[in-house]
N, C-alpha and C. Protein backbone atom coordinates (compact mmCIF):
# COMPACT_ATOMS: atom_id res chain seq x y z
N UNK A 1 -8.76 8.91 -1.62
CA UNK A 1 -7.78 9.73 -0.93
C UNK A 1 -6.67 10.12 -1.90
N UNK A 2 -5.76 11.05 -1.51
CA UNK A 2 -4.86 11.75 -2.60
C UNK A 2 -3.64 11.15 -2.34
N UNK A 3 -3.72 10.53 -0.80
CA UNK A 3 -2.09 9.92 -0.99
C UNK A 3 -2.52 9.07 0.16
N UNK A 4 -1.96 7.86 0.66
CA UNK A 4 -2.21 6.66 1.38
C UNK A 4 -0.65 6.72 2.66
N UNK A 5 -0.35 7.47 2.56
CA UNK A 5 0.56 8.04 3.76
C UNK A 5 1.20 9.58 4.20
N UNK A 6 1.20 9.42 4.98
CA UNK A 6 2.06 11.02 6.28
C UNK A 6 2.69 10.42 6.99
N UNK A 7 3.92 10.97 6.44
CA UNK A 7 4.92 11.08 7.57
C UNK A 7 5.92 9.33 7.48
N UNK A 8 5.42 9.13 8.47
CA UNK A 8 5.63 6.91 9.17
C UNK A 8 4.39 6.14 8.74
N UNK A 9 3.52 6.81 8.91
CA UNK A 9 1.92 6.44 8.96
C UNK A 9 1.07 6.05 7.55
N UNK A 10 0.87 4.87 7.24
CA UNK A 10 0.58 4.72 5.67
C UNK A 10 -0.75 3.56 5.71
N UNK A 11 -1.39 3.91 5.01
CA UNK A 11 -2.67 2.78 4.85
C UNK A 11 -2.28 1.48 4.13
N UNK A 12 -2.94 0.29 4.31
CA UNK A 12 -2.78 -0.91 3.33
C UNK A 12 -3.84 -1.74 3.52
N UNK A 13 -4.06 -2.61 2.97
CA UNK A 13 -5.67 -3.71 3.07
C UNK A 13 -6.70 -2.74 2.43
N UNK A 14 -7.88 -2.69 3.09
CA UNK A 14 -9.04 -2.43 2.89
C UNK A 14 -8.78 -0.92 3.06
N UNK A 15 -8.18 -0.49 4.21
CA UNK A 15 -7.93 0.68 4.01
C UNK A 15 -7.68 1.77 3.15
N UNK A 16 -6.91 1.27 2.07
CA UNK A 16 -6.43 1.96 0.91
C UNK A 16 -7.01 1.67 -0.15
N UNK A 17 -7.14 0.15 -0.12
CA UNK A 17 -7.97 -0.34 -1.62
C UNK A 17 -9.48 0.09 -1.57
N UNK A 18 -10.24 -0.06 -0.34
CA UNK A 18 -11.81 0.12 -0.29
C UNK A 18 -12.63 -0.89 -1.27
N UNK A 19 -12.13 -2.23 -0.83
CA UNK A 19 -12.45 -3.20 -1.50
C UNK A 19 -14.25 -3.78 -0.93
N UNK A 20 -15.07 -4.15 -1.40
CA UNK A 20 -16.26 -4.26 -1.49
C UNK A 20 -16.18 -5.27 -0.20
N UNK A 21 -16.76 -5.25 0.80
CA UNK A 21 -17.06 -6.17 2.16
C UNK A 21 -17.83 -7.29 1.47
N UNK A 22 -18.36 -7.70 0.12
CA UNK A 22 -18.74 -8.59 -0.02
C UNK A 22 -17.89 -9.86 -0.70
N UNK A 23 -16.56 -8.92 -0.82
CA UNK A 23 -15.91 -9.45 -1.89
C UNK A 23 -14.20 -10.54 -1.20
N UNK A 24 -15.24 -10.32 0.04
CA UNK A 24 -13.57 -11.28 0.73
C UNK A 24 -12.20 -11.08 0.59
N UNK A 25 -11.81 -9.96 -0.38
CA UNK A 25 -10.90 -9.46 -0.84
C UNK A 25 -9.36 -8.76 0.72
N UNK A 26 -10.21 -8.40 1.70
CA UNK A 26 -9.52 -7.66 2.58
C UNK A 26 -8.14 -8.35 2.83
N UNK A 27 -8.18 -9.56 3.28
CA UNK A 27 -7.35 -10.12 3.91
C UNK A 27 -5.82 -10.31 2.96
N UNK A 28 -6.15 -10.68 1.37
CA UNK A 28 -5.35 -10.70 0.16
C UNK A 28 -5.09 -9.12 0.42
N UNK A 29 -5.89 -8.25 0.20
CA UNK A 29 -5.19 -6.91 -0.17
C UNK A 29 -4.08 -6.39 0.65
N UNK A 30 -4.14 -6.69 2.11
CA UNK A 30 -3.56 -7.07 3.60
C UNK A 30 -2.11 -7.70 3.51
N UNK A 31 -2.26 -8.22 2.76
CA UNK A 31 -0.74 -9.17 2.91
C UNK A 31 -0.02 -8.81 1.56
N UNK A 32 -0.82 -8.74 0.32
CA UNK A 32 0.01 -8.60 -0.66
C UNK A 32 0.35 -7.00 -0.76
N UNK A 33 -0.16 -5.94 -0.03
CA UNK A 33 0.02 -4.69 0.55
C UNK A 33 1.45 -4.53 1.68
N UNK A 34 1.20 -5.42 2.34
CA UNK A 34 2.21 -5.28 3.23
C UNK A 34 3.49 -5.96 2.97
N UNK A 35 3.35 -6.85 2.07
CA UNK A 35 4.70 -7.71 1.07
C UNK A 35 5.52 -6.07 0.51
N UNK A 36 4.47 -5.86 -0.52
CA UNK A 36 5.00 -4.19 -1.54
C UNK A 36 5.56 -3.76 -0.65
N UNK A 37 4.88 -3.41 0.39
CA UNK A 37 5.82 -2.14 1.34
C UNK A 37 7.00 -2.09 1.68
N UNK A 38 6.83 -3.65 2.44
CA UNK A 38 8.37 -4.41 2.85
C UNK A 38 9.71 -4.00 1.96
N UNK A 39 9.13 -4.52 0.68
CA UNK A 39 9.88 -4.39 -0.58
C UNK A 39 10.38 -3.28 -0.87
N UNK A 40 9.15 -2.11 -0.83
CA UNK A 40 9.87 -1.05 -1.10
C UNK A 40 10.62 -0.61 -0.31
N UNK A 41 10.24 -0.19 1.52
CA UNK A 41 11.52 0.37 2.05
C UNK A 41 12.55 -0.03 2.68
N UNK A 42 12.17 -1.50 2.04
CA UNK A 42 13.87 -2.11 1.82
C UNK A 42 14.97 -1.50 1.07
N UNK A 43 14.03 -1.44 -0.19
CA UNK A 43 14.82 -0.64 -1.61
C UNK A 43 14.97 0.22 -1.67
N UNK A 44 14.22 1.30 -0.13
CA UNK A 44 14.36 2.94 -0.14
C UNK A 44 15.95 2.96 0.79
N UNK A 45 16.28 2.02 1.59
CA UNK A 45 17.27 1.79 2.68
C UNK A 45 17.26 2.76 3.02
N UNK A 46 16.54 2.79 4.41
CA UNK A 46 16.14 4.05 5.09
C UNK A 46 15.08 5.29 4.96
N UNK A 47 14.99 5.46 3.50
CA UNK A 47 14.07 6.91 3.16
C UNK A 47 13.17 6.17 3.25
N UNK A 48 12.49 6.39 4.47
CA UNK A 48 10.80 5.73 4.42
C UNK A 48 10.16 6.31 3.69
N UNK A 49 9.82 8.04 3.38
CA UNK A 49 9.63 8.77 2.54
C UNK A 49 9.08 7.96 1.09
N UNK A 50 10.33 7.86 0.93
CA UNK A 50 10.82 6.96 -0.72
C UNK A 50 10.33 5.99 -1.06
N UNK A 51 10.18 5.02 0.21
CA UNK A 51 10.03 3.62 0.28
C UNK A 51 8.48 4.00 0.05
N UNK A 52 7.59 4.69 0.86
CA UNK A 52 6.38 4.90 1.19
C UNK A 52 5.58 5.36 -0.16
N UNK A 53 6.23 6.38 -0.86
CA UNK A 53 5.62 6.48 -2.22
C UNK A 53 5.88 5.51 -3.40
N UNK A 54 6.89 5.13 -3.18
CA UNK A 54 6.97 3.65 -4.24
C UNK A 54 6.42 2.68 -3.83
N UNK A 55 5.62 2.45 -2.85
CA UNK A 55 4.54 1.51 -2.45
C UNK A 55 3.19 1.95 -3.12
N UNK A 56 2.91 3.28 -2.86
CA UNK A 56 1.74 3.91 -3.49
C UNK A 56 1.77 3.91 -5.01
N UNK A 57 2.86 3.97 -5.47
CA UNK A 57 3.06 4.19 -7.06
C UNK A 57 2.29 2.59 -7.45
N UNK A 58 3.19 1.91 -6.98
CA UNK A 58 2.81 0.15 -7.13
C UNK A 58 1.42 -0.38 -7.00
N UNK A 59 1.31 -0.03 -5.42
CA UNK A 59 -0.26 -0.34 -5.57
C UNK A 59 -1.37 -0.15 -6.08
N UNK A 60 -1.19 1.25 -6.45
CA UNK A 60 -2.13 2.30 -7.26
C UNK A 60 -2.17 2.01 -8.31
N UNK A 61 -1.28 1.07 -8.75
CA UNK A 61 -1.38 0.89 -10.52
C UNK A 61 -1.53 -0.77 -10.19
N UNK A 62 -1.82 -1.54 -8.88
CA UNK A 62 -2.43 -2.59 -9.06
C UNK A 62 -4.11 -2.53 -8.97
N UNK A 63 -4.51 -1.19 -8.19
CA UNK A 63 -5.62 -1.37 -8.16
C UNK A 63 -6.79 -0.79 -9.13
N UNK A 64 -5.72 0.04 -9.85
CA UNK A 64 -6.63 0.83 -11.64
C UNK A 64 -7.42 -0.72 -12.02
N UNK A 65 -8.41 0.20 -12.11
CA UNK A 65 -9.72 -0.81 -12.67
C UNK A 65 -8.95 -1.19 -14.04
């Protein structure tokens, strides 16, 4: 996908990563996904916007092969 949110609406877990169903991975990607987010639109204070792509920036460069 080209971007992992619209609008309020943003993917995390398996959703975004598309981590292998064999690989037990979902549940980690799930929480340490939803930690980042927290983080970021904390740090956006208020611009979910802001918050929402600095989650994507982050994750996206946790999940580069």
């Amino acid at each position: 996908m080209d971007r992992w949110s619209a609008g309020r609406e943003a993917l995390l877990g398996d959703a975004d990563h598309c981590a292998s169903p064999a690989s037990g991975q979902g549940t980690s990607l799930a929480l340490v996904g939803a930690y980042v987010m927290a983080g970021e639109l904390a740090a956006a204070r208020g611009d979910h916007r802001a918050g929402l792509a600095a989650y994507e920036r982050e994750m996206r460069c946790r999940a580069a092969p």
